[in-house]
N, C-alpha and C. Protein backbone atom coordinates (compact mmCIF):
# COMPACT_ATOMS: atom_id res chain seq x y z
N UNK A 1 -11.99 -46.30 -42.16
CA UNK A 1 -11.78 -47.58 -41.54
C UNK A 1 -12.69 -47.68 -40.32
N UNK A 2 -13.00 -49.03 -39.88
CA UNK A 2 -13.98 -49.26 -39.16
C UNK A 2 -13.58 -50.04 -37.82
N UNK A 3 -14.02 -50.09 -36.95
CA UNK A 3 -13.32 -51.22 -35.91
C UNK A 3 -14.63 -51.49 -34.80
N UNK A 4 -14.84 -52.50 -34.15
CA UNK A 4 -15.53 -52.39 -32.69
C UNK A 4 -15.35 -52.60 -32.14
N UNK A 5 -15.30 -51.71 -31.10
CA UNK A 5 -14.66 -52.05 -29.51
C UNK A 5 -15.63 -52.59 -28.51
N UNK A 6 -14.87 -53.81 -27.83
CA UNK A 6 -16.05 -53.98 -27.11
C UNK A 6 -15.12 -54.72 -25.56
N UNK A 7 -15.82 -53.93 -24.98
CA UNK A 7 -15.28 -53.92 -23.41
C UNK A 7 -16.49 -54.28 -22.49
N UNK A 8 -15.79 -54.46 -20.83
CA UNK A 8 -16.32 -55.41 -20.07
C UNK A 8 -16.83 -54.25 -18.86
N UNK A 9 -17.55 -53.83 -18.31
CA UNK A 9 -17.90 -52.87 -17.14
C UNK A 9 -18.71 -52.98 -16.06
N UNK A 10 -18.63 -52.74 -14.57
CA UNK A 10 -19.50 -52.83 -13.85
C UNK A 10 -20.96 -52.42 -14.53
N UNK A 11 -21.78 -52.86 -13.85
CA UNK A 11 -22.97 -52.24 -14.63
C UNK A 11 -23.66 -50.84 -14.04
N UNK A 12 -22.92 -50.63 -12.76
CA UNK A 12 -23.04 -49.07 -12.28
C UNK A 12 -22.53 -48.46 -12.85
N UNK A 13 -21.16 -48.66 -13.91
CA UNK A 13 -19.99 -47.46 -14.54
C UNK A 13 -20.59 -47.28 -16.12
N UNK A 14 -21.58 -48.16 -16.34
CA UNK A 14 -21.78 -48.43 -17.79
C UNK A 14 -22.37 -47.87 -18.69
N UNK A 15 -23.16 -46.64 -18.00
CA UNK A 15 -23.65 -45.37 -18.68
C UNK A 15 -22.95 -44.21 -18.40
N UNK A 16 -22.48 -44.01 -17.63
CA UNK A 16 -21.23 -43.15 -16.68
C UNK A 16 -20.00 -43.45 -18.48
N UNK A 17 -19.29 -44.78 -18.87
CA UNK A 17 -18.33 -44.57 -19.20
C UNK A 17 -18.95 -44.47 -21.26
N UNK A 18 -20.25 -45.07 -21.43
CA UNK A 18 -20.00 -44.89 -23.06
C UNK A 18 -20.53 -43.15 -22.83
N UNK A 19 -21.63 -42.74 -22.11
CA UNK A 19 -21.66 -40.74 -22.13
C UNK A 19 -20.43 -40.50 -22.58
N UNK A 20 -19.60 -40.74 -21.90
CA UNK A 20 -18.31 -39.93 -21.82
C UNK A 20 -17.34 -40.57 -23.28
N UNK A 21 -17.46 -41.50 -23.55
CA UNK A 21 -17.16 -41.21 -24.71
C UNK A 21 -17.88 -41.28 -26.00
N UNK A 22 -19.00 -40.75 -25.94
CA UNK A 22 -19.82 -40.69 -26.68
C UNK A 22 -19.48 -38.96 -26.96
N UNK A 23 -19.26 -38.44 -25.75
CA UNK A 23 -18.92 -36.84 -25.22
C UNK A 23 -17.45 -36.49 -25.98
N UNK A 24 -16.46 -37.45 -25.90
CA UNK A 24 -15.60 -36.99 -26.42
C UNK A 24 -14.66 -37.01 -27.75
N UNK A 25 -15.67 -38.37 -28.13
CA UNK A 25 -15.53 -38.58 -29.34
C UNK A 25 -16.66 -38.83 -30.71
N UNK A 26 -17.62 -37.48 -30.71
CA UNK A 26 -19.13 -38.15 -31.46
C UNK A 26 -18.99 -38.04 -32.63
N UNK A 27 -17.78 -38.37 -33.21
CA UNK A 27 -17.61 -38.51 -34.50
C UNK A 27 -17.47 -39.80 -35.01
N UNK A 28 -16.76 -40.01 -33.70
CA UNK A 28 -16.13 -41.67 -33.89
C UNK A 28 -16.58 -42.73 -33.14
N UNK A 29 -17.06 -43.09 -32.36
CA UNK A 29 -17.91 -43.57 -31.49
C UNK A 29 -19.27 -43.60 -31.61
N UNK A 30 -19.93 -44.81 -31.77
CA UNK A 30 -20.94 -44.92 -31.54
C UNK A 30 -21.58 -44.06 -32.87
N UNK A 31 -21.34 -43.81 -33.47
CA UNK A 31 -22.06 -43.20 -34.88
C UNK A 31 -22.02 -43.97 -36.36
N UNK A 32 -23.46 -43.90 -36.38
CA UNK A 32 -23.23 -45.00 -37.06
C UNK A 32 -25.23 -44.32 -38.43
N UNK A 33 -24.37 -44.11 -38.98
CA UNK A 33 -25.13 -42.97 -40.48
C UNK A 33 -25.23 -41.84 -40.26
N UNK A 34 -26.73 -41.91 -39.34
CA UNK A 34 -27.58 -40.06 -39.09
C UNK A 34 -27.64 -40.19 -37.69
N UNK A 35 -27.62 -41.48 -37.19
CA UNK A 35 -27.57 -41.75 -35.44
C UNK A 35 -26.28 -41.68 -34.77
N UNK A 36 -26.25 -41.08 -33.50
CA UNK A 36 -25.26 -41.33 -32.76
C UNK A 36 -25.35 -41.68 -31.11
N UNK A 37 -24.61 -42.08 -30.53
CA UNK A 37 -24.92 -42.42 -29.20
C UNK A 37 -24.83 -43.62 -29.06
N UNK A 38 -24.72 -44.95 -30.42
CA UNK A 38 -25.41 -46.41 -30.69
C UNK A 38 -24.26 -47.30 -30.02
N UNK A 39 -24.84 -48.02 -28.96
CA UNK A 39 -24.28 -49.41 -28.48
C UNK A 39 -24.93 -50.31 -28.26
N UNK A 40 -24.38 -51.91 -27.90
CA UNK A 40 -25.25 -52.48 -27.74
C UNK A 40 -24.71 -52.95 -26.61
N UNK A 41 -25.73 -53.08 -25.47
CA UNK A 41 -25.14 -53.70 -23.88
C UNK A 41 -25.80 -55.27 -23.64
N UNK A 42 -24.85 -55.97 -23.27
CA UNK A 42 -25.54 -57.07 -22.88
C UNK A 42 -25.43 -57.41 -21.18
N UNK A 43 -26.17 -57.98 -20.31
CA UNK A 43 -25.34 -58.49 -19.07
C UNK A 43 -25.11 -59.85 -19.06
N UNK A 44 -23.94 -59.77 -17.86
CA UNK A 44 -23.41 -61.22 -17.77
C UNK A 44 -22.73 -61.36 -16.81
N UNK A 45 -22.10 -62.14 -16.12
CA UNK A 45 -21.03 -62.47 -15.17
C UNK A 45 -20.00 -62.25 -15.33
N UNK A 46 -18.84 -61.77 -15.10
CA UNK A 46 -17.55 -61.38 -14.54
C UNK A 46 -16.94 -61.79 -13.78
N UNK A 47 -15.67 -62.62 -13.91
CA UNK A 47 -15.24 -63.45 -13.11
C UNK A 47 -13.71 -62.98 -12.97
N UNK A 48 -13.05 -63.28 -11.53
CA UNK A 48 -11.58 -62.61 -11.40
C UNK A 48 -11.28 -63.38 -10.11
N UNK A 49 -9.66 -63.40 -10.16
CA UNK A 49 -9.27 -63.18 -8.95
C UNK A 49 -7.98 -62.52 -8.54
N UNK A 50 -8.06 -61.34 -7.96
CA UNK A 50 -6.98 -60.48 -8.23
C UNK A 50 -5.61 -60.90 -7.28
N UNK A 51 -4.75 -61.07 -8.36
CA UNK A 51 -3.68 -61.72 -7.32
C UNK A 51 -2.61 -60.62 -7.02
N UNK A 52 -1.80 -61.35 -6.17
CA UNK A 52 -0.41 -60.39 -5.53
C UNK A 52 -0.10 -59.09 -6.33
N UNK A 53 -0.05 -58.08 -5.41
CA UNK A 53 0.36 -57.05 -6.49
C UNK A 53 -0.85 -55.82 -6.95
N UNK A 54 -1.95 -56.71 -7.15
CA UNK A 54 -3.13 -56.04 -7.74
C UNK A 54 -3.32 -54.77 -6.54
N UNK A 55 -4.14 -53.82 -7.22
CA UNK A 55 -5.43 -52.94 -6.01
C UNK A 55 -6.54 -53.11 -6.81
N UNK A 56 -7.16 -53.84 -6.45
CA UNK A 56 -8.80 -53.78 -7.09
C UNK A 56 -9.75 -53.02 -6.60
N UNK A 57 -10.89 -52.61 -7.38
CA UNK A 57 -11.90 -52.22 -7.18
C UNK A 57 -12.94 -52.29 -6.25
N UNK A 58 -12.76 -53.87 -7.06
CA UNK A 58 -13.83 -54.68 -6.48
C UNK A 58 -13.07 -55.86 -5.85
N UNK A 59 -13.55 -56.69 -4.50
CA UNK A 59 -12.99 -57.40 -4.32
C UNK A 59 -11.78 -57.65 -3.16
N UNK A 60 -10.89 -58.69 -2.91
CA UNK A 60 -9.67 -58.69 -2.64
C UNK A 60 -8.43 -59.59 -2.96
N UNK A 61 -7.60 -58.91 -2.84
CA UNK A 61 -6.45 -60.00 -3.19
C UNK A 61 -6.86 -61.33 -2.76
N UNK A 62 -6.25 -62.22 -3.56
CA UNK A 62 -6.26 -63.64 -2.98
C UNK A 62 -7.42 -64.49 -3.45
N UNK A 63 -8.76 -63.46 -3.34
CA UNK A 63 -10.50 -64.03 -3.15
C UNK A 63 -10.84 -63.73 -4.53
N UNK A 64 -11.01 -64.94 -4.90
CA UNK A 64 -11.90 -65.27 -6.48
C UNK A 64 -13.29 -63.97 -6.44
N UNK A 65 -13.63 -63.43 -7.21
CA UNK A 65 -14.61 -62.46 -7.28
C UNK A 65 -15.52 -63.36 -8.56
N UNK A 66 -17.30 -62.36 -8.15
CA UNK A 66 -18.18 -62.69 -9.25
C UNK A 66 -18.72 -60.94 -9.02
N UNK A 67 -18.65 -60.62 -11.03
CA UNK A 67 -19.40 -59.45 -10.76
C UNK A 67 -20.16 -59.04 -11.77
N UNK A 68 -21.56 -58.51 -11.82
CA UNK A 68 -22.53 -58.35 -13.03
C UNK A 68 -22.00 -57.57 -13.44
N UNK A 69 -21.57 -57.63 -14.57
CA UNK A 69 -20.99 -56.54 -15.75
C UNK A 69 -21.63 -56.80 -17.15
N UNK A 70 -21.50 -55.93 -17.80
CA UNK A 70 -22.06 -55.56 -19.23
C UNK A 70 -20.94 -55.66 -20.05
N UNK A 71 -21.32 -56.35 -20.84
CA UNK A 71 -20.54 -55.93 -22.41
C UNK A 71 -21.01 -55.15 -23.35
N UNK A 72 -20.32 -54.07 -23.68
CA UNK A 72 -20.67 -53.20 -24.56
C UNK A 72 -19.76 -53.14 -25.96
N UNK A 73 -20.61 -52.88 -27.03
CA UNK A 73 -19.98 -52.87 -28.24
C UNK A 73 -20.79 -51.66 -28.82
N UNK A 74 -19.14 -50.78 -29.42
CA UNK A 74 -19.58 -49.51 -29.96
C UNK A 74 -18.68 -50.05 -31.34
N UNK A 75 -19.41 -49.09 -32.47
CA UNK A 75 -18.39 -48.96 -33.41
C UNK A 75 -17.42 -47.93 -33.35
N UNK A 76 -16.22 -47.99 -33.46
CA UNK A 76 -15.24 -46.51 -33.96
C UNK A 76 -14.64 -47.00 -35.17
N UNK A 77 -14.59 -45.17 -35.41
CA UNK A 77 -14.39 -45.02 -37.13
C UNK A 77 -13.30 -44.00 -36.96
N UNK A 78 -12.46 -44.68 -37.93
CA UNK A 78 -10.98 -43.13 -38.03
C UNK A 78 -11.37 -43.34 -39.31
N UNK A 79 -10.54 -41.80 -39.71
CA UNK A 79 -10.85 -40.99 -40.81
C UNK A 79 -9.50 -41.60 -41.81
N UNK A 80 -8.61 -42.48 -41.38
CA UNK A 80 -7.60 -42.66 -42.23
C UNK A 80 -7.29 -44.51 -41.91
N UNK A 81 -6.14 -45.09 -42.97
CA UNK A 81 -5.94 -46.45 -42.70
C UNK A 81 -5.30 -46.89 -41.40
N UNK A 82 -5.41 -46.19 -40.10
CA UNK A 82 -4.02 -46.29 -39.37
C UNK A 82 -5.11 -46.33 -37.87
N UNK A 83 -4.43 -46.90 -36.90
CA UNK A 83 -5.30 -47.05 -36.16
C UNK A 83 -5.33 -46.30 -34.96
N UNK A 84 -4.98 -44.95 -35.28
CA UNK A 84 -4.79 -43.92 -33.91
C UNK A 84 -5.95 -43.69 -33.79
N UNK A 85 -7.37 -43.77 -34.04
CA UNK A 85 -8.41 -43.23 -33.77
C UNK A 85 -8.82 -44.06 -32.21
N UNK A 86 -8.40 -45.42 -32.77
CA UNK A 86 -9.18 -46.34 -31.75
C UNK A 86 -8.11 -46.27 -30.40
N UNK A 87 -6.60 -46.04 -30.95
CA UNK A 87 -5.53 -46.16 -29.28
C UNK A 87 -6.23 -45.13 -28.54
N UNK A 88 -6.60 -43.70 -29.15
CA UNK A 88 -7.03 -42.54 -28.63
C UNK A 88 -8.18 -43.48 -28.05
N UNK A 89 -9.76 -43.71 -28.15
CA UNK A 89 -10.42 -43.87 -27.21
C UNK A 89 -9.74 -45.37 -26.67
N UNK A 90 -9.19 -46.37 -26.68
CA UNK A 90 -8.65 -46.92 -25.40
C UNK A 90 -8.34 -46.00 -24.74
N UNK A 91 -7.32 -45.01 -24.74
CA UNK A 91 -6.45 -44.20 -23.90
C UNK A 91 -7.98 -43.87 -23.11
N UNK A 92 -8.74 -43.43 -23.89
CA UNK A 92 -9.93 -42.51 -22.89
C UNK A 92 -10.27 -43.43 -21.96
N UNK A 93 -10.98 -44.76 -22.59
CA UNK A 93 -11.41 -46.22 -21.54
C UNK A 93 -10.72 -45.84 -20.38
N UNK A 94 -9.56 -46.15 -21.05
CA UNK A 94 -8.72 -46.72 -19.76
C UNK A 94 -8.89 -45.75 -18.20
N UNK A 95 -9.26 -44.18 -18.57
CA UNK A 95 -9.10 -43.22 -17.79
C UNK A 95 -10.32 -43.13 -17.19
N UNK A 96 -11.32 -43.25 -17.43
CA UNK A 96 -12.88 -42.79 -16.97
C UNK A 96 -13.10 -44.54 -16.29
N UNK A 97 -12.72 -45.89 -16.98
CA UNK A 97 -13.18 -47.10 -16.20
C UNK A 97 -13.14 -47.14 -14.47
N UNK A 98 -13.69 -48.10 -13.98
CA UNK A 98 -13.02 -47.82 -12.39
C UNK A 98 -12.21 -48.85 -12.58
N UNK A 99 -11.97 -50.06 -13.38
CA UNK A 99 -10.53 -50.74 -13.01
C UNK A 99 -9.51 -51.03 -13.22
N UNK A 100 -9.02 -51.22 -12.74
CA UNK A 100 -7.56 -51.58 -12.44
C UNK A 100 -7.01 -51.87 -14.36
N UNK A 101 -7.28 -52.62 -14.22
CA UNK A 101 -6.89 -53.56 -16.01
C UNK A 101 -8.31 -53.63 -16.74
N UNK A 102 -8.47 -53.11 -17.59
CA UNK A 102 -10.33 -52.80 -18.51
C UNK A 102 -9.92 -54.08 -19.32
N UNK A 103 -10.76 -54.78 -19.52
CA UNK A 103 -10.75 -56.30 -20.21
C UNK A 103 -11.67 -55.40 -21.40
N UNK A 104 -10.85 -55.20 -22.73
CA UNK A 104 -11.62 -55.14 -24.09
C UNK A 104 -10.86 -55.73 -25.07
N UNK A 105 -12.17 -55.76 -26.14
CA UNK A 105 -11.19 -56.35 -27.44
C UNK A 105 -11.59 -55.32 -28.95
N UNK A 106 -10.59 -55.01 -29.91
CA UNK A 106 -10.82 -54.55 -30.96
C UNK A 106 -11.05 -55.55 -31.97
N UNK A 107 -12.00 -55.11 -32.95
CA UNK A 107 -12.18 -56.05 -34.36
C UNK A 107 -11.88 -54.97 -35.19
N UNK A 108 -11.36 -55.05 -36.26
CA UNK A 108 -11.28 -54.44 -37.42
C UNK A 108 -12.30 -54.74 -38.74
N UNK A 109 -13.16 -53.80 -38.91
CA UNK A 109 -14.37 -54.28 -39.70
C UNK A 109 -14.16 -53.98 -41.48
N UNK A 110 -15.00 -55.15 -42.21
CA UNK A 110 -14.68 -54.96 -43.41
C UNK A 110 -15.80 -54.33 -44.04
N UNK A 111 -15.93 -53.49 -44.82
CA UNK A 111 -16.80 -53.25 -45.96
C UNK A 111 -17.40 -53.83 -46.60
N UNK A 112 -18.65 -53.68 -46.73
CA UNK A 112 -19.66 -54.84 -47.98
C UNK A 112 -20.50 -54.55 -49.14
């Protein structure tokens, strides 16, 4: 089974966080035939405003933020129909990102 994850990152953390899971998962991540390591980064704007409650990164409570971030899209692949391959690297995201709440999304990919 196939899926792509694709998440939102400062653009200082953004080689810092696919290494690392490129590092801890090069089976599943980013491999894609005889290659591995494969993402695709785009930049763009990032927009927030962290309210009551928050600790941000970047930024402060209250104050609308703008921040150049990348979107990155890797493929991950589990070895079975079930989708623990991909909670496992969220779980990783979530630990190596610097923020607070990691803005990503999963697709589940079909065969052709």
């Amino acid at each position: 089974m196939r899926f792509k994850l694709v998440f939102f990152s400062p653009v200082s953390s953004t080689q810092n966080i696919v290494r690392h899971l490129f590092q801890q998962f090069p089976n599943n991540v980013g491999r894609i035939g005889a290659y591995g390591g494969c993402a695709f980064v785009t930049r763009g704007t990032g927009q927030f405003t962290p309210l009551e409650g928050a600790n941000p990164a970047i930024g402060k409570v209250g104050a609308p933020e703008r921040v150049e971030e990348d979107r990155v899209e890797v493929l991950v692949r589990s070895d079975s129909d079930d989708r623990t391959a991909v909670s496992r690297v969220i779980e990783e995201l979530k630990k190596v990102h610097p923020y607070e709440e990691v803005a990503y999304d999963v697709y589940r990919l079909e065969d052709f």
